[in-house]
C-alpha atoms as a PDB file:
ATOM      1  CA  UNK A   1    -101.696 -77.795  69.450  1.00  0.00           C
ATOM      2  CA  UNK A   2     -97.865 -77.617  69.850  1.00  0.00           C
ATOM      3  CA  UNK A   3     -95.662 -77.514  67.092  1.00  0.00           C
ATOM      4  CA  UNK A   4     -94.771 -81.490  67.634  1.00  0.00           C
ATOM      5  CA  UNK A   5     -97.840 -82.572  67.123  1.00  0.00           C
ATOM      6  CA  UNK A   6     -98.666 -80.348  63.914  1.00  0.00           C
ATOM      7  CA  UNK A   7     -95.487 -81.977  62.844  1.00  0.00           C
ATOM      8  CA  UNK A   8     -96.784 -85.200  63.603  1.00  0.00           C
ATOM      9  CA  UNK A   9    -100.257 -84.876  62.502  1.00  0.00           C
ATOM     10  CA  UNK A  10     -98.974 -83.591  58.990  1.00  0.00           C
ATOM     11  CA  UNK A  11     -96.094 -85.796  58.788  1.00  0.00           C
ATOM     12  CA  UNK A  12     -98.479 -88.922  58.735  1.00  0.00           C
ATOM     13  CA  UNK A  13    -100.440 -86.955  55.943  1.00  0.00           C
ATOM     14  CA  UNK A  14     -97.607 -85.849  53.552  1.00  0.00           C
ATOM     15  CA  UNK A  15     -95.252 -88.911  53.551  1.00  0.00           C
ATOM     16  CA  UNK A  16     -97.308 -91.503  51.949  1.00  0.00           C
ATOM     17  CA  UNK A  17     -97.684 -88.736  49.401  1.00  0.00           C
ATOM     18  CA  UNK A  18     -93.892 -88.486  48.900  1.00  0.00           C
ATOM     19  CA  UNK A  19     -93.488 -85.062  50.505  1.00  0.00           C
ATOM     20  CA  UNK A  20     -91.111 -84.963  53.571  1.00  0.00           C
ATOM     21  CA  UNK A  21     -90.043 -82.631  56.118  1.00  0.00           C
ATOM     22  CA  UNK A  22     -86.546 -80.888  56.064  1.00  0.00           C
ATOM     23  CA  UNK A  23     -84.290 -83.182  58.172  1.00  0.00           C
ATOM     24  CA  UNK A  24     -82.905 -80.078  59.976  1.00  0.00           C
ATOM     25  CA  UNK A  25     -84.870 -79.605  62.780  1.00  0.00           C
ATOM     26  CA  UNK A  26     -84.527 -76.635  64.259  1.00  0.00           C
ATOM     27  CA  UNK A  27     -85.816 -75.361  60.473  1.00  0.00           C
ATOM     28  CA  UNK A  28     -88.050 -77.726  60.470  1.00  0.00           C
ATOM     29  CA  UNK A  29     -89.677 -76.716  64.068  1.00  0.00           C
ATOM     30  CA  UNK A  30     -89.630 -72.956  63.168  1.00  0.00           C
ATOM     31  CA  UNK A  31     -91.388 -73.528  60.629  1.00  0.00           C
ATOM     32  CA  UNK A  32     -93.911 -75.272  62.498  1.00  0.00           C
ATOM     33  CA  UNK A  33     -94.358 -72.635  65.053  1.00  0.00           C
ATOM     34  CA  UNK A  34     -94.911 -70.212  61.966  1.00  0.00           C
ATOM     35  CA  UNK A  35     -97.614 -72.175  60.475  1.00  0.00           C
ATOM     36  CA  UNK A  36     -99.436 -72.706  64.486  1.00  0.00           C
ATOM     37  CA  UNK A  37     -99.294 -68.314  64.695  1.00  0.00           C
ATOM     38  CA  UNK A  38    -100.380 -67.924  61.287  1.00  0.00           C
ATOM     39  CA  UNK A  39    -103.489 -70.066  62.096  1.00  0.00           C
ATOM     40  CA  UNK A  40    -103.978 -68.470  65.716  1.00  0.00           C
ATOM     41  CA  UNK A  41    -103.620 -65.223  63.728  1.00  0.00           C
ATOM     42  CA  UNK A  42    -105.250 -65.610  59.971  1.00  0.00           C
ATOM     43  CA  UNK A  43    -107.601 -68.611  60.697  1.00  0.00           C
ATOM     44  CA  UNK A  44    -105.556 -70.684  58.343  1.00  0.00           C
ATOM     45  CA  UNK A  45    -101.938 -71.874  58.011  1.00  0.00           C
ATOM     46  CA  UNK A  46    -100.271 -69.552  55.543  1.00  0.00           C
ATOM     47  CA  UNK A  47     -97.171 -70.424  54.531  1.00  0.00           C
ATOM     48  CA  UNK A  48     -94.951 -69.022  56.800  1.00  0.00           C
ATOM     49  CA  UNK A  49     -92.092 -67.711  54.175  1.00  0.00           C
ATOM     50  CA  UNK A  50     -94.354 -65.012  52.316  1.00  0.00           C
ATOM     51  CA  UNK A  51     -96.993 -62.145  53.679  1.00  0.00           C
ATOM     52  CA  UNK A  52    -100.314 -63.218  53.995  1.00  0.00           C
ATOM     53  CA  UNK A  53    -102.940 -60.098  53.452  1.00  0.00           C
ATOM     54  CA  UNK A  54    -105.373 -61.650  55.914  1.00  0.00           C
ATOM     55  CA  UNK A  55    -107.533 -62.480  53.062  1.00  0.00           C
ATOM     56  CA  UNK A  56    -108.432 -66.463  52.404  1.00  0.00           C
ATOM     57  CA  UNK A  57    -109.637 -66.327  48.781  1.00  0.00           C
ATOM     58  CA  UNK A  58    -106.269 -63.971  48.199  1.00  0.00           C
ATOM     59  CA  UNK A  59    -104.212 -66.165  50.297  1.00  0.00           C
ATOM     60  CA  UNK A  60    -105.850 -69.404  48.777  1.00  0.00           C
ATOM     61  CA  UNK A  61    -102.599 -70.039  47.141  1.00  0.00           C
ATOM     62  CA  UNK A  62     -99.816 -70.183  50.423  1.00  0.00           C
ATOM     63  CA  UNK A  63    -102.178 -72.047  52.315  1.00  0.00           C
ATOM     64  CA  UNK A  64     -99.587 -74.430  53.272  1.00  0.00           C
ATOM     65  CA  UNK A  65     -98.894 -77.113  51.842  1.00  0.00           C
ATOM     66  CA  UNK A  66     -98.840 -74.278  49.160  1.00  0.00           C
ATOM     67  CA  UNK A  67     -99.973 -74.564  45.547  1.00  0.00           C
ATOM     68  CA  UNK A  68     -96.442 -74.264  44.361  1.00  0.00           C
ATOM     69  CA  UNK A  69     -94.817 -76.873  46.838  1.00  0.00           C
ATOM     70  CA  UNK A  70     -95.340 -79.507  44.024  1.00  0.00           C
ATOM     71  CA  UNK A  71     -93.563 -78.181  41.224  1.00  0.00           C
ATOM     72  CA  UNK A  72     -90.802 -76.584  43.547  1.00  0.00           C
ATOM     73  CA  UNK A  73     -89.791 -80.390  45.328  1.00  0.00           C
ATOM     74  CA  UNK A  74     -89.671 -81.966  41.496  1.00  0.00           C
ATOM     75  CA  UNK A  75     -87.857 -79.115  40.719  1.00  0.00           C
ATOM     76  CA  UNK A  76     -85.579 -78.504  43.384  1.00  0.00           C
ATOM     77  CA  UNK A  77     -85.920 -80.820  46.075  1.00  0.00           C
ATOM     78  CA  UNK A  78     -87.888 -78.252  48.223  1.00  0.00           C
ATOM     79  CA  UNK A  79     -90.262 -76.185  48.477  1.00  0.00           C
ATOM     80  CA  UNK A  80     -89.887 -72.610  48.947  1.00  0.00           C
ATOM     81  CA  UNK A  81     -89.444 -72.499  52.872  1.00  0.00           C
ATOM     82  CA  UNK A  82     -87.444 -75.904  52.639  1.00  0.00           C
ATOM     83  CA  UNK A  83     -90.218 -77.187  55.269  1.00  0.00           C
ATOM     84  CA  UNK A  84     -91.602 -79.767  52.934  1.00  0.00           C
ATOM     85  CA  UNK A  85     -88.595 -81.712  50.358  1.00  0.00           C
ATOM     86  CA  UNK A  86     -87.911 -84.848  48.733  1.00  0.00           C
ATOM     87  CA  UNK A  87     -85.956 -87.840  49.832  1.00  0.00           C
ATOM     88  CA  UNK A  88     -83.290 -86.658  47.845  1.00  0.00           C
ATOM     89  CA  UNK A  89     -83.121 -83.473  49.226  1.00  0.00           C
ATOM     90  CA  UNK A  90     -82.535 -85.051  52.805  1.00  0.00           C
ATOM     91  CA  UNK A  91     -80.504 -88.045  51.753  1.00  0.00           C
ATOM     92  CA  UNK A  92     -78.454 -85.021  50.235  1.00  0.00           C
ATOM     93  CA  UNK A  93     -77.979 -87.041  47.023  1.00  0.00           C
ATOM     94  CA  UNK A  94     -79.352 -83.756  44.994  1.00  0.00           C
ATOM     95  CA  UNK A  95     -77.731 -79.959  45.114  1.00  0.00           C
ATOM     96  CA  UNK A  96     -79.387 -77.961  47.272  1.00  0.00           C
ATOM     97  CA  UNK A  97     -80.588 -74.837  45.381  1.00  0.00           C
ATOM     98  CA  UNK A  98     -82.352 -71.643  45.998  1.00  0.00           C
ATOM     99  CA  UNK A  99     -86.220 -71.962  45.323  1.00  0.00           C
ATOM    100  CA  UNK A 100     -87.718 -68.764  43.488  1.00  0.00           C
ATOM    101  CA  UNK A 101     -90.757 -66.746  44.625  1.00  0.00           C
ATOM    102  CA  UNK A 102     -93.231 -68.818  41.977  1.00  0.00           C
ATOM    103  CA  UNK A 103     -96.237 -66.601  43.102  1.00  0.00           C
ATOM    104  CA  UNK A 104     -97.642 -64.227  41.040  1.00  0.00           C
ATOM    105  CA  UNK A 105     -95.725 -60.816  41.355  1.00  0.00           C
ATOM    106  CA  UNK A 106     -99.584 -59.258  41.733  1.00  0.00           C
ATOM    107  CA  UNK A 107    -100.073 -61.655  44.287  1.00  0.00           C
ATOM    108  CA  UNK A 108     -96.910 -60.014  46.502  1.00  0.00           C
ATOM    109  CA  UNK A 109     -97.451 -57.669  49.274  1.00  0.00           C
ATOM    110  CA  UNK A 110     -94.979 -55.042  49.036  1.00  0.00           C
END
């Protein structure tokens, strides 16, 4: 799979829910090539903004769409990548802020 048709596959999956991808494509597209190596590398798509340890029950919470992503795009627009974001966020009728590291500080690889 090419990241186009992750993007599409997920797309169709994460709009009706509300969740959107960044407008900005060349973000947006990184992003998607992140998530393809992390699953050719981990065997699952770790969110590609923080370390994975290679370890799924560890990593359970950045399997993206991350356990955070939620509360960060009612919060901020976007989540902590910026891959997935509101409406708002792309209609750029809300700031754009900087979304803090919600994971557990004994959850991150130093």
């Amino acid at each position: 799979m090419d990241a186009k048709e992750l993007y599409e596959r997920l797309r169709k999956i994460q709009e009706p829910k509300g969740y959107f991808f960044n407008k900005d494509m060349e973000i947006t597209m990184a992003l998607m090539e992140s998530l393809i190596t992390c699953k050719e590398r981990l065997g699952y798509m770790a969110c590609p903004c923080r370390l994975a340890n290679g370890d799924l029950e560890s990593d359970r919470d950045i399997i993206c769409p991350c356990v955070y992503r939620e509360q960060d795009v009612a919060e901020y627009g976007a989540c902590f990548c910026g891959l997935y974001v509101s409406r708002e966020f792309n209609d750029g009728t809300i700031d754009k802020r900087i979304v803090p590291e919600r994971r557990p500080p004994e959850k991150i690889l130093l």
